[in-house]
C-alpha atoms as a PDB file:
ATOM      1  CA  UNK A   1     -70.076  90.172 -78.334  1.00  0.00           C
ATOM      2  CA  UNK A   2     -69.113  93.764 -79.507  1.00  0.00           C
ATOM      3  CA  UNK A   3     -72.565  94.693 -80.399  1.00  0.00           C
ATOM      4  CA  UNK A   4     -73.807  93.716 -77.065  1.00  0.00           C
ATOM      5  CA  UNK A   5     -70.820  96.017 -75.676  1.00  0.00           C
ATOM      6  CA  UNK A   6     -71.609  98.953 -77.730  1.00  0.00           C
ATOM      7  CA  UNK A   7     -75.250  98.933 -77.147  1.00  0.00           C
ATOM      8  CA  UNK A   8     -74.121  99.057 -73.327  1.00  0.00           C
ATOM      9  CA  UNK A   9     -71.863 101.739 -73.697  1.00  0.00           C
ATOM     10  CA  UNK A  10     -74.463 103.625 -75.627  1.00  0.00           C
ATOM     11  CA  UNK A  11     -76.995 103.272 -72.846  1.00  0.00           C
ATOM     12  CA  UNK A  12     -74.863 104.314 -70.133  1.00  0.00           C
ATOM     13  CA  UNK A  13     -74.065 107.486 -71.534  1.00  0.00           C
ATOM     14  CA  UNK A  14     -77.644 108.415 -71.919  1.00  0.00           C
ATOM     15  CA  UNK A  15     -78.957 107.485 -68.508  1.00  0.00           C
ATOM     16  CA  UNK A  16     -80.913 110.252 -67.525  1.00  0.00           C
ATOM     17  CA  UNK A  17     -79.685 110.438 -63.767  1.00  0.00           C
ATOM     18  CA  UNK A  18     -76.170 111.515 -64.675  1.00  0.00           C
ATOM     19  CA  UNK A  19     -76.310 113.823 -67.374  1.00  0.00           C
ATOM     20  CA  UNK A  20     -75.327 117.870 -66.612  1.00  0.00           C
ATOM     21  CA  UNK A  21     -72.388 116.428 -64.254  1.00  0.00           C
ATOM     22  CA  UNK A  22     -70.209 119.250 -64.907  1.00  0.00           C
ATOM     23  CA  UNK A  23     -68.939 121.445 -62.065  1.00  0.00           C
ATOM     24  CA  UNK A  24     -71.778 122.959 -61.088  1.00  0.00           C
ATOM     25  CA  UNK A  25     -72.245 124.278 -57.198  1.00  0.00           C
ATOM     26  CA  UNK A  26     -73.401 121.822 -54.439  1.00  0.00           C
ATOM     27  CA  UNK A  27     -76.293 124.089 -53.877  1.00  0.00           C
ATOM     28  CA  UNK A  28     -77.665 123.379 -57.350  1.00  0.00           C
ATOM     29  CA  UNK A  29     -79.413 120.782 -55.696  1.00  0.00           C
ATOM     30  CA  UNK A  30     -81.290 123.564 -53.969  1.00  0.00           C
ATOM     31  CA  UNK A  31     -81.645 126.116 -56.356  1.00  0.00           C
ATOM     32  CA  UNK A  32     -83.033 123.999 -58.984  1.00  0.00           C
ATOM     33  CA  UNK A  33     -86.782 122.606 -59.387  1.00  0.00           C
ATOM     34  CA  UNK A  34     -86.939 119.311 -57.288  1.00  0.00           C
ATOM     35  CA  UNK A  35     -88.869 117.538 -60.077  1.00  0.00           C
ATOM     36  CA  UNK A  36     -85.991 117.585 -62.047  1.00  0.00           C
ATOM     37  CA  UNK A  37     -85.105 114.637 -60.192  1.00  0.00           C
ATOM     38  CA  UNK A  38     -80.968 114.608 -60.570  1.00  0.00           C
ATOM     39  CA  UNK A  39     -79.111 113.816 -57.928  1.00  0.00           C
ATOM     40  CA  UNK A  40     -76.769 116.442 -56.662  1.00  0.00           C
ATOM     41  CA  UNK A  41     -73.419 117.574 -57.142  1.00  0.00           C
ATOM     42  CA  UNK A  42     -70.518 116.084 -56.395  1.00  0.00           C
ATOM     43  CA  UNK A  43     -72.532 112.743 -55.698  1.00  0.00           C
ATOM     44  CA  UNK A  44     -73.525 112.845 -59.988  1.00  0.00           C
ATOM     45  CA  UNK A  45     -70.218 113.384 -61.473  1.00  0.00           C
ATOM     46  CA  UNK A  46     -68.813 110.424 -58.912  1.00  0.00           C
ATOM     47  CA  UNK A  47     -71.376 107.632 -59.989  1.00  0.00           C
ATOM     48  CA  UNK A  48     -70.787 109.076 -63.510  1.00  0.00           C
ATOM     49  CA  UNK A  49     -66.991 108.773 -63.317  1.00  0.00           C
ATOM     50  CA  UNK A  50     -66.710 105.658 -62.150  1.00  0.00           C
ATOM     51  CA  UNK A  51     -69.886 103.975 -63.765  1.00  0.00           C
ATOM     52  CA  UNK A  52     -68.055 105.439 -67.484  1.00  0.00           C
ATOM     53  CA  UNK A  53     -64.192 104.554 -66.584  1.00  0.00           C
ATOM     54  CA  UNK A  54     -63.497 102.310 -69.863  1.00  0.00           C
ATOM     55  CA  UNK A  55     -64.433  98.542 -68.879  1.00  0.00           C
ATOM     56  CA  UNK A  56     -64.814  95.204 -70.492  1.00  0.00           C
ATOM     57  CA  UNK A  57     -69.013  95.175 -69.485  1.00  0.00           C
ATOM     58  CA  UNK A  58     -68.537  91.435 -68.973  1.00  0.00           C
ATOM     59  CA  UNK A  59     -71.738  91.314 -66.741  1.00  0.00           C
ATOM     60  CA  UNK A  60     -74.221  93.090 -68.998  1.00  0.00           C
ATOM     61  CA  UNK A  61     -72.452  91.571 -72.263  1.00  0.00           C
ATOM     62  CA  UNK A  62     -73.266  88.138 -70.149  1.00  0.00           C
ATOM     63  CA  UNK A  63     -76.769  89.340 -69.891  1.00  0.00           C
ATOM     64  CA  UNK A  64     -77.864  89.793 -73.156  1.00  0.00           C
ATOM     65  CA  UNK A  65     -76.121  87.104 -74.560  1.00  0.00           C
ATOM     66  CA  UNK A  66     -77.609  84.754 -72.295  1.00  0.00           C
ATOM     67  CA  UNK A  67     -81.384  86.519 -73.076  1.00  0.00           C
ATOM     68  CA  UNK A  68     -80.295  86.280 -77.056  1.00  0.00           C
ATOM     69  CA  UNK A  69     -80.394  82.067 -76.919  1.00  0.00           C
ATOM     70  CA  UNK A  70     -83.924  81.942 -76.139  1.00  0.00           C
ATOM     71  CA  UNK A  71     -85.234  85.615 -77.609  1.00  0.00           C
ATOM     72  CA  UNK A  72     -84.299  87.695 -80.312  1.00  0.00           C
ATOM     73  CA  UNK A  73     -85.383  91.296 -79.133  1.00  0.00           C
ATOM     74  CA  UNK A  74     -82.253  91.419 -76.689  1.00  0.00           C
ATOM     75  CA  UNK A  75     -82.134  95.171 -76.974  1.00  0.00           C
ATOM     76  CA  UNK A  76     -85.412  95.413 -74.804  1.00  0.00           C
ATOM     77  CA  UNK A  77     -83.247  94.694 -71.819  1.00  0.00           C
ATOM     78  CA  UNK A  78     -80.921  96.519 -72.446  1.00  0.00           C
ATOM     79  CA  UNK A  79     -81.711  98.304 -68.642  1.00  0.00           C
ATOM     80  CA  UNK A  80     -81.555  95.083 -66.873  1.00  0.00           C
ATOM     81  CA  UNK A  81     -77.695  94.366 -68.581  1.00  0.00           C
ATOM     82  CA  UNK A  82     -76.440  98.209 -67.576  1.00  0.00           C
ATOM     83  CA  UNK A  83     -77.683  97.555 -63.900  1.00  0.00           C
ATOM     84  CA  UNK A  84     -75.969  94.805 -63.300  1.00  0.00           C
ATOM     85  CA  UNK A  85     -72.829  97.165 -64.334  1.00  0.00           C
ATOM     86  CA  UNK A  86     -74.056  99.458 -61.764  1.00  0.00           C
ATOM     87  CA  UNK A  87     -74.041  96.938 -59.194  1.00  0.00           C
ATOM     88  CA  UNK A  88     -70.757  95.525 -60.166  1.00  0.00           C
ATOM     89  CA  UNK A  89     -69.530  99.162 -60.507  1.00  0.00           C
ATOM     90  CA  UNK A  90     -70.484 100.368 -56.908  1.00  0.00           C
ATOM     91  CA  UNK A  91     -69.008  97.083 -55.807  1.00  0.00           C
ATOM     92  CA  UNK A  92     -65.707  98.222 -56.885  1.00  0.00           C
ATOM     93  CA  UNK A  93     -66.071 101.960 -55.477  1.00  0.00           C
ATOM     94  CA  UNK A  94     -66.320 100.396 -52.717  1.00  0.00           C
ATOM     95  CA  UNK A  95     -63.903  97.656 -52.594  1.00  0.00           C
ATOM     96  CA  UNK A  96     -60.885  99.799 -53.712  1.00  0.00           C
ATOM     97  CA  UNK A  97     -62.357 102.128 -50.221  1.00  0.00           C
ATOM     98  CA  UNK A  98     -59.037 102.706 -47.278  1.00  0.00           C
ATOM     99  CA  UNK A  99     -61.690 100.540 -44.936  1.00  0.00           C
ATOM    100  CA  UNK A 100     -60.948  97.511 -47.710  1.00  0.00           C
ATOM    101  CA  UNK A 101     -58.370  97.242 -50.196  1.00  0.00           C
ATOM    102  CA  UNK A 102     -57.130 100.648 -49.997  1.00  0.00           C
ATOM    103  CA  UNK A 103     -56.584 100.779 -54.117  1.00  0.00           C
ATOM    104  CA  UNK A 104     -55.036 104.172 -55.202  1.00  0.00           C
ATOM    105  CA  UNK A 105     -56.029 102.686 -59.093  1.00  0.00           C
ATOM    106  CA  UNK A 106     -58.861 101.322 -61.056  1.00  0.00           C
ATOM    107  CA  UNK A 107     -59.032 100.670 -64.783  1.00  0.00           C
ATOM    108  CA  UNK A 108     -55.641 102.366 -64.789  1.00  0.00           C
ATOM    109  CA  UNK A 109     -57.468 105.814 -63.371  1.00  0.00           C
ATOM    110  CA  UNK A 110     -57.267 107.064 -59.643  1.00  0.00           C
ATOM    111  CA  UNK A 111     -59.998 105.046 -57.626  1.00  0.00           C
ATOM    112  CA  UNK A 112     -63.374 106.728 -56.725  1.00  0.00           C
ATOM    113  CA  UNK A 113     -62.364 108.100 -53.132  1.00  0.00           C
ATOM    114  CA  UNK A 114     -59.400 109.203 -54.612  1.00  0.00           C
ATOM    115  CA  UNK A 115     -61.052 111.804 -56.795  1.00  0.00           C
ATOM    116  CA  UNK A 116     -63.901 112.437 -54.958  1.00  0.00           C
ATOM    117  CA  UNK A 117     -62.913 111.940 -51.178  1.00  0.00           C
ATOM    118  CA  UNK A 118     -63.724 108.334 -49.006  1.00  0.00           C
ATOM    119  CA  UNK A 119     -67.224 110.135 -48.244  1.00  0.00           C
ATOM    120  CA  UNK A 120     -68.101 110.757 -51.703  1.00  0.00           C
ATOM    121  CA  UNK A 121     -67.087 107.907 -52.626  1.00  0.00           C
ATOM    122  CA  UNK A 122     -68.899 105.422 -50.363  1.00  0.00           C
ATOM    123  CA  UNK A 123     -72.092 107.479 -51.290  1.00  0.00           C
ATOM    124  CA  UNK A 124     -71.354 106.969 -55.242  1.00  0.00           C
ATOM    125  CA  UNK A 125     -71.664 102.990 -54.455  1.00  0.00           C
ATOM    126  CA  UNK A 126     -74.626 103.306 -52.506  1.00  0.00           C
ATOM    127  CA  UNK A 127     -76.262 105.700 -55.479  1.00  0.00           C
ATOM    128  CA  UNK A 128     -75.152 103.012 -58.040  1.00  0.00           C
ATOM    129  CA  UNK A 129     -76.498 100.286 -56.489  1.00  0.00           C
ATOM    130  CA  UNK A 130     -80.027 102.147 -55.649  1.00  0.00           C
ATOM    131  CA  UNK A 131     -80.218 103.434 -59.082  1.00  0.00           C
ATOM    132  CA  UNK A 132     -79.846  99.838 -60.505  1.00  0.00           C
ATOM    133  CA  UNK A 133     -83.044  98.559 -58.842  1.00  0.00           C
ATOM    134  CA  UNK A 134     -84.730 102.125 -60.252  1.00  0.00           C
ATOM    135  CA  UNK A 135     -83.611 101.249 -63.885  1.00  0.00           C
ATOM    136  CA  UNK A 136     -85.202  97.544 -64.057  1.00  0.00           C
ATOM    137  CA  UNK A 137     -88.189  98.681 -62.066  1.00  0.00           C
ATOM    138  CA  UNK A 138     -88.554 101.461 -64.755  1.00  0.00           C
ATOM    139  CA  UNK A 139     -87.724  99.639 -67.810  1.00  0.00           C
ATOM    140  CA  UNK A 140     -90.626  99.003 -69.909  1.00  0.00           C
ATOM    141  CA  UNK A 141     -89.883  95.444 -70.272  1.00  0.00           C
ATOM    142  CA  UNK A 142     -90.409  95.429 -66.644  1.00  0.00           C
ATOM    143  CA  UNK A 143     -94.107  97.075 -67.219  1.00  0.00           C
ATOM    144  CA  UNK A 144     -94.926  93.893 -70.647  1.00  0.00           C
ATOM    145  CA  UNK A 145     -93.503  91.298 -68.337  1.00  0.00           C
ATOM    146  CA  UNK A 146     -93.641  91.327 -64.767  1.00  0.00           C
ATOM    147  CA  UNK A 147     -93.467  87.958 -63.948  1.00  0.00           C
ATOM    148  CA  UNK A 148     -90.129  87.028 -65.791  1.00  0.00           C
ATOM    149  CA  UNK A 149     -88.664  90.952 -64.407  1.00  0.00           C
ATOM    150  CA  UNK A 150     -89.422  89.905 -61.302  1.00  0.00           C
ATOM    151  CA  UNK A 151     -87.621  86.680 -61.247  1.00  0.00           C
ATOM    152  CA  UNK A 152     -84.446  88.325 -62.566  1.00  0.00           C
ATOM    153  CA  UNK A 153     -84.519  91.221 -60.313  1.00  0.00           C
ATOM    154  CA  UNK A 154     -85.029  88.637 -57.118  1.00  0.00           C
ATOM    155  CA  UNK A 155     -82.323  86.626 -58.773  1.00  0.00           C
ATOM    156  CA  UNK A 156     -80.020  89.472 -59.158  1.00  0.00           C
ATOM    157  CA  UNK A 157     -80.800  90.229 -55.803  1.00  0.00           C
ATOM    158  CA  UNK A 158     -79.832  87.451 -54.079  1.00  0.00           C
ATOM    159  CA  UNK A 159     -76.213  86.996 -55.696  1.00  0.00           C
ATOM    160  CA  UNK A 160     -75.503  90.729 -55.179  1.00  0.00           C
ATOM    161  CA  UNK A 161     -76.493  90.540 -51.587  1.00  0.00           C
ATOM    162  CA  UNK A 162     -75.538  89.200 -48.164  1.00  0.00           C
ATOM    163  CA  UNK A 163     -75.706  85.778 -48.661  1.00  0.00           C
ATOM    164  CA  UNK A 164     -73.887  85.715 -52.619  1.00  0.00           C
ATOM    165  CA  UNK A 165     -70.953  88.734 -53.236  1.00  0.00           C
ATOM    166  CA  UNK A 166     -71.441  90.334 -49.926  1.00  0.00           C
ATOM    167  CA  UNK A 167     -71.073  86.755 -48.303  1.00  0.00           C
ATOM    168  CA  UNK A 168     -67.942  86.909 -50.378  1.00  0.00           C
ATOM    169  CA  UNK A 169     -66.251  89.993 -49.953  1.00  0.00           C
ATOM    170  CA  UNK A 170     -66.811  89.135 -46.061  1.00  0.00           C
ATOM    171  CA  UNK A 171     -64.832  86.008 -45.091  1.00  0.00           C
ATOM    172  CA  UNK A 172     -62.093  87.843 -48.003  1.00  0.00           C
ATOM    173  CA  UNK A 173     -61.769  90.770 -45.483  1.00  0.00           C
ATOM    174  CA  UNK A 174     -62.210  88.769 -42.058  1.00  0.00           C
ATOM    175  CA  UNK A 175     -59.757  85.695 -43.317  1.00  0.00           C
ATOM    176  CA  UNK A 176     -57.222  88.208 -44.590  1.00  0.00           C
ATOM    177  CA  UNK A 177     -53.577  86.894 -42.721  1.00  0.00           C
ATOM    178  CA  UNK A 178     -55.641  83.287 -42.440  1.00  0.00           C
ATOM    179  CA  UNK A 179     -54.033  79.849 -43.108  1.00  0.00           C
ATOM    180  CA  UNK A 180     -55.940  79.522 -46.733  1.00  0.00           C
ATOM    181  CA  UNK A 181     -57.580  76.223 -47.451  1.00  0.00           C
ATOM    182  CA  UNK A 182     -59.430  74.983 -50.265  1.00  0.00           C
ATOM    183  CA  UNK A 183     -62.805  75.249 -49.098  1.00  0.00           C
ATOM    184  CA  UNK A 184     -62.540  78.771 -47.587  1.00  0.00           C
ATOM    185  CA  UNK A 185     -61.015  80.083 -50.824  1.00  0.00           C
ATOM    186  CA  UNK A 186     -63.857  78.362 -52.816  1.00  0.00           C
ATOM    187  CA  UNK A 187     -66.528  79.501 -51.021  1.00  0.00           C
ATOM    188  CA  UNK A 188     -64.916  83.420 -51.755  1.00  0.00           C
ATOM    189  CA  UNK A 189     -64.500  82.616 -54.632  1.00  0.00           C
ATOM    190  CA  UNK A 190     -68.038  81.442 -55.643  1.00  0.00           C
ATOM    191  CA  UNK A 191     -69.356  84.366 -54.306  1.00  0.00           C
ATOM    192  CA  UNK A 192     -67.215  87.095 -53.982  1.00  0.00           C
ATOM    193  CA  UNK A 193     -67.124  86.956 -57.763  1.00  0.00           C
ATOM    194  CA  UNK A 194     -69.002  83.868 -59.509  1.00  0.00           C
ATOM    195  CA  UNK A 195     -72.226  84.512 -57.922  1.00  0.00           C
ATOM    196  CA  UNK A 196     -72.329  88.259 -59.978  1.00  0.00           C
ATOM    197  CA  UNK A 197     -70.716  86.489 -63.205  1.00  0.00           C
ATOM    198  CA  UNK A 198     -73.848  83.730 -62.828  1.00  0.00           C
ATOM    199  CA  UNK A 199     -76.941  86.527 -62.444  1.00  0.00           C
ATOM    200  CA  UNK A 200     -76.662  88.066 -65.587  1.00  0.00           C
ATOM    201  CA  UNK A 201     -76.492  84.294 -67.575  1.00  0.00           C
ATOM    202  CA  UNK A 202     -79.625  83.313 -64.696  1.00  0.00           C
ATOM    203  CA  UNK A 203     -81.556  86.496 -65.180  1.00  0.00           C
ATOM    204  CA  UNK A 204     -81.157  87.188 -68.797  1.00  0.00           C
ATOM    205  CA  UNK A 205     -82.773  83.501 -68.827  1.00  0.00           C
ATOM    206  CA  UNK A 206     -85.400  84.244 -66.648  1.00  0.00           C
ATOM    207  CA  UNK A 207     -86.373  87.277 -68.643  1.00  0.00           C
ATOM    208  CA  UNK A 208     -86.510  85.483 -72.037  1.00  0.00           C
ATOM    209  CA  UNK A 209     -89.546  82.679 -70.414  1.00  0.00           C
ATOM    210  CA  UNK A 210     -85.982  80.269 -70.452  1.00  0.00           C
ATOM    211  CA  UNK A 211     -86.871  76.731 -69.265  1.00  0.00           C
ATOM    212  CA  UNK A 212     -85.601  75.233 -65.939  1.00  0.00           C
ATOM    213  CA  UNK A 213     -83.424  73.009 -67.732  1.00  0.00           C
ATOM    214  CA  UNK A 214     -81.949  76.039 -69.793  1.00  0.00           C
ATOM    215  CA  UNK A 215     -81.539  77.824 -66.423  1.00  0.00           C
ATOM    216  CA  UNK A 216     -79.687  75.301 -64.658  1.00  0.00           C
ATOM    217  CA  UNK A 217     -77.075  75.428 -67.485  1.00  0.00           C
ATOM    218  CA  UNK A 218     -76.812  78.990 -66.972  1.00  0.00           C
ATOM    219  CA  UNK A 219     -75.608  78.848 -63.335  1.00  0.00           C
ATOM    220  CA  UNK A 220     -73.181  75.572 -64.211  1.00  0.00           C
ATOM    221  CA  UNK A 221     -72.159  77.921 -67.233  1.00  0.00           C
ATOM    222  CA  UNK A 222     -71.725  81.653 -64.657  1.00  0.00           C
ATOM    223  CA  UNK A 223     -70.024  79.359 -61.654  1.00  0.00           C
ATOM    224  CA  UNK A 224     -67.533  77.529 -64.514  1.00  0.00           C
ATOM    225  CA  UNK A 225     -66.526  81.288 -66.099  1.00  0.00           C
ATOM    226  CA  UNK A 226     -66.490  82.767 -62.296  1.00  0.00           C
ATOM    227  CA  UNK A 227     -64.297  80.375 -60.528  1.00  0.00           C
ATOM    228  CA  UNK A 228     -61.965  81.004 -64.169  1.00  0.00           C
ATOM    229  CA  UNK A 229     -62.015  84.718 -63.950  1.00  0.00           C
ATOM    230  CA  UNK A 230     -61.513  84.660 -60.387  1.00  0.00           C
ATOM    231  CA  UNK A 231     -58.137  82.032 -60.381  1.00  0.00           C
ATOM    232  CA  UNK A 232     -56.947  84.182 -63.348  1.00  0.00           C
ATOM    233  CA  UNK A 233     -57.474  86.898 -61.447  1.00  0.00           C
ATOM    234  CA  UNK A 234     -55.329  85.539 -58.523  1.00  0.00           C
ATOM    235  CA  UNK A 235     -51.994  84.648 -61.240  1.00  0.00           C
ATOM    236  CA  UNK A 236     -52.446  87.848 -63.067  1.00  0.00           C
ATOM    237  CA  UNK A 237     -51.740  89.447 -59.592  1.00  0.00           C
ATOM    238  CA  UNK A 238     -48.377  87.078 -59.129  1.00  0.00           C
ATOM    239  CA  UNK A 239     -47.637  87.308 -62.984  1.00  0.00           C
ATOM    240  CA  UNK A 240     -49.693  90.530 -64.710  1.00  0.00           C
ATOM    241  CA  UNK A 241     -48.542  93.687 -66.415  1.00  0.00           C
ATOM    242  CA  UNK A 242     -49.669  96.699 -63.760  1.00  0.00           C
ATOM    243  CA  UNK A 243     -49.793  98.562 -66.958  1.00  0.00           C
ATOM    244  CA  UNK A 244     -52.267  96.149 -68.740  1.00  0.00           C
ATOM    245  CA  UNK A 245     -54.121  95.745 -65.662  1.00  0.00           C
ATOM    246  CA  UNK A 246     -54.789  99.181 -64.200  1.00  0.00           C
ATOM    247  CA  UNK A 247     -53.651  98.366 -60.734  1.00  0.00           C
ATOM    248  CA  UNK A 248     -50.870  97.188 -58.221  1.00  0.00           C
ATOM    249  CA  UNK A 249     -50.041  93.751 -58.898  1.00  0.00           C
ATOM    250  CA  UNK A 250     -48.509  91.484 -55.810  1.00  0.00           C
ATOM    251  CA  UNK A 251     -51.273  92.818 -53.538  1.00  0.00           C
ATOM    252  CA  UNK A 252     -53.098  90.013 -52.503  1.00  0.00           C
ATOM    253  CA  UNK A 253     -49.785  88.628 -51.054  1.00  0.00           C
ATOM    254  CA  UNK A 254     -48.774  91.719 -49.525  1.00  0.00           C
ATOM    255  CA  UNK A 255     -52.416  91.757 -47.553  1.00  0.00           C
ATOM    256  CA  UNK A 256     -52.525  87.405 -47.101  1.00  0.00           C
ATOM    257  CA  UNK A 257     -55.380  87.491 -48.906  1.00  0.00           C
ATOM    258  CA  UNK A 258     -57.309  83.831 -49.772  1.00  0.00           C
ATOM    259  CA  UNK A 259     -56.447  82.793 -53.442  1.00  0.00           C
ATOM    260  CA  UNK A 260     -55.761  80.002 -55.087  1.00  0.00           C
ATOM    261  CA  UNK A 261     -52.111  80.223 -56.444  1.00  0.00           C
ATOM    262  CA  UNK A 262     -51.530  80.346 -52.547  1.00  0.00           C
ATOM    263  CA  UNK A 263     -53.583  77.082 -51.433  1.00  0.00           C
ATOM    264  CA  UNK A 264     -52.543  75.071 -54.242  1.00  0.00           C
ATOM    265  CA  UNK A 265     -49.604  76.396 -56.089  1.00  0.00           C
ATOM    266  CA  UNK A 266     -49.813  78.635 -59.589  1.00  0.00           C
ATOM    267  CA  UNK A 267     -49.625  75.053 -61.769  1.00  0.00           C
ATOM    268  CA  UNK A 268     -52.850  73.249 -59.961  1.00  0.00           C
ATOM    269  CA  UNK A 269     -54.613  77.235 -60.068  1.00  0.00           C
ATOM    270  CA  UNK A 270     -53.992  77.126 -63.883  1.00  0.00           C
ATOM    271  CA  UNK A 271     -55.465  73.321 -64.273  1.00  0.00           C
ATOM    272  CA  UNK A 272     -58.531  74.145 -62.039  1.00  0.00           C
ATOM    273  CA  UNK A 273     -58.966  77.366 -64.044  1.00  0.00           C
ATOM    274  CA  UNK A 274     -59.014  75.064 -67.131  1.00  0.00           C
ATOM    275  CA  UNK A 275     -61.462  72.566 -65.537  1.00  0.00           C
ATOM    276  CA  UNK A 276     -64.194  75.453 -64.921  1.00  0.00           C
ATOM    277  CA  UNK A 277     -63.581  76.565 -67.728  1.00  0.00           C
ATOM    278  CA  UNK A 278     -64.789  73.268 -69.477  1.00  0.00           C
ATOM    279  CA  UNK A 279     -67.543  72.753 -67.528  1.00  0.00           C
ATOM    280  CA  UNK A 280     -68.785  75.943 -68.357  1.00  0.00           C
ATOM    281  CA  UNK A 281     -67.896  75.292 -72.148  1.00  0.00           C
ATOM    282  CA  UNK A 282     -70.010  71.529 -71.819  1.00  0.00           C
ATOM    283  CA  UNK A 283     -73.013  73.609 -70.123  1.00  0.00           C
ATOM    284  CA  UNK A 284     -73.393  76.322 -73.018  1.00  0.00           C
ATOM    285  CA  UNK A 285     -73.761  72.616 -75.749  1.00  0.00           C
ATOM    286  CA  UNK A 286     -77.535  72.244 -74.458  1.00  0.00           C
ATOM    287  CA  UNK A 287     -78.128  75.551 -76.700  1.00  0.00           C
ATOM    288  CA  UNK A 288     -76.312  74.050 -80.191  1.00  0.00           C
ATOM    289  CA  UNK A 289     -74.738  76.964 -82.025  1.00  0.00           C
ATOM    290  CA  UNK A 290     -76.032  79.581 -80.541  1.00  0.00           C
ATOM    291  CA  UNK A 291     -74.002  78.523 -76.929  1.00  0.00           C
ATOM    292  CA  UNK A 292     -70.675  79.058 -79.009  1.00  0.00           C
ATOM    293  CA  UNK A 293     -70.216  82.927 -78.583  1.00  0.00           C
ATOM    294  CA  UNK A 294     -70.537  81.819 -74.684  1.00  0.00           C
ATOM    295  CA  UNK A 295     -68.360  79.032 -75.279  1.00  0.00           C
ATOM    296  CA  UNK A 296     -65.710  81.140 -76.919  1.00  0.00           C
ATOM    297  CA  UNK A 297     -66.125  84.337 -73.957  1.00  0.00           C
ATOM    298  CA  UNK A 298     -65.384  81.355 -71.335  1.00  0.00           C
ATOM    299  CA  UNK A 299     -62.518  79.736 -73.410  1.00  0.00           C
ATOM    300  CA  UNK A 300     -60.996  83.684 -73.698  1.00  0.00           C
ATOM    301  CA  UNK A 301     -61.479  83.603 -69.716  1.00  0.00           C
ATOM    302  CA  UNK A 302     -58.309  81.618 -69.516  1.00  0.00           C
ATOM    303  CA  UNK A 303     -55.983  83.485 -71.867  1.00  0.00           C
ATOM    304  CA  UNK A 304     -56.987  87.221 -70.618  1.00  0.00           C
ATOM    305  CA  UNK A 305     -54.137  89.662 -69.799  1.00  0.00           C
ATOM    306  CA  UNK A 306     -56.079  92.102 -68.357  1.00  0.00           C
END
């Protein structure tokens, strides 16, 4: 998985939008020829800080290992896997926002709106999630295969939008002080955070020609290794190192949020945890050996500190 991870980290750093984000004047944008086509400062350095705050790049990672068991030229998209950071990135600008959680720290850095200012800061989200659909509409892989680019980007789409995260992240802020129940934290957590853990495994599919069969493993696989992350999530914030994490721990308590530990105790969370993350172990065996390194990310799922 490290190659995958370095080829991300690579990518991101040369992405033509956000280079030049030094401290140059607000009226650059102005000043400057408008075919340069940057955006302007401060809006470029905050999608720049946030997008390059040192990560894990479990989406894109998911991506183009999911694209490598069907093809072997995985580096062709390459711009598909660092959107889907983009979009999970602008998701967290504007989660940690005073309007949601209200996070002072991300990643172990000062949040977004706490560099830049709330305003700033809700505009870096909207940039990053813009500039995602701009990067697989410009890829050339998007240009050789339409069809199968298309599919992923309507796939991506969907779990990113109002009726997958989005659909998520609202009932988490509206049921926040809520008697939880089992079905209301499911249904969070399948698409607060499951729904953008399946689209890269679904898309990178799509965009290697994968079969339906092969597809339909890759969503048991993403909600298996979603509804895992997601219950880890919750114990890490009862039981986690602040330090290791890079944020408050004991929040979700503090706000009543919906999580698991708190609908069916921290020993049933850490048996359901283990339960996705077989099925999404059992899903991956349809693709032989080369499911394993999927396998093994999902097994890792349960056993993460940070």
């Amino acid at each position: 998985m490290k190659m995958y991870q370095q080829a991300v980290e690579q990518y991101l750093e040369t992405l033509a939008m956000l280079q030049n984000a030094g401290d140059a004047p607000v009226t650059e944008a102005v000043e400057r020829d408008p075919m340069e086509n940057l955006p302007p400062q401060p809006l470029r350095s905050a999608m720049r800080y946030s997008l390059l705050l040192p990560g894990k790049r479990i989406r894109p990672t998911l991506l183009l290992a999911a694209y490598h068991l069907v093809k072997e030229d995985w580096e062709s998209v390459l711009p598909f896997a660092c959107a889907l950071e983009m979009i999970h990135t602008y998701s967290l600008i504007h989660d940690d926002l005073p309007a949601m959680d209200d996070d002072e720290l991300r990643r172990g850095q000062p949040t977004n709106h706490r560099v830049y200012g709330e305003n700033m800061a809700i505009l870096a989200g909207d940039g990053l999630l813009n500039m995602a659909y701009e990067t697989m509409l410009g890829a050339p892989f998007t240009q050789a295969h339409p069809a199968e680019a298309v599919s992923a980007m309507r796939e991506i789409a969907h779990r990113a939008g109002v009726c997958g995260m989005i659909a998520g992240q609202t009932l988490d802020v509206k049921l926040e002080g809520c008697e939880p129940s089992r079905e209301s934290v499911r249904y969070i957590h399948l698409h607060k955070t499951a729904d953008l853990l399946t689209a890269p495994i679904t898309a990178g599919l799509m965009l290697a020609g994968a079969t339906e069969e092969q597809i339909e493993a890759g969503r048991v696989y993403g909600r298996g290794i979603g509804l895992a992350f997601q219950i880890v999530d919750d114990l890490l914030d009862i039981e986690g190192d602040a330090a290791l994490l890079g944020k408050q721990t004991g929040m979700d308590a503090q706000r009543g949020k919906m999580t698991w530990p708190a609908v069916c105790g921290v020993e049933q969370a850490r048996k359901d945890a283990q339960a996705a993350v077989d099925d999404a172990v059992s899903a991956m065996r349809l693709f032989g050996r080369k499911g394993e390194k999927l396998s093994d990310l999902a097994r890792k799922t349960l056993v993460r500190k940070m």
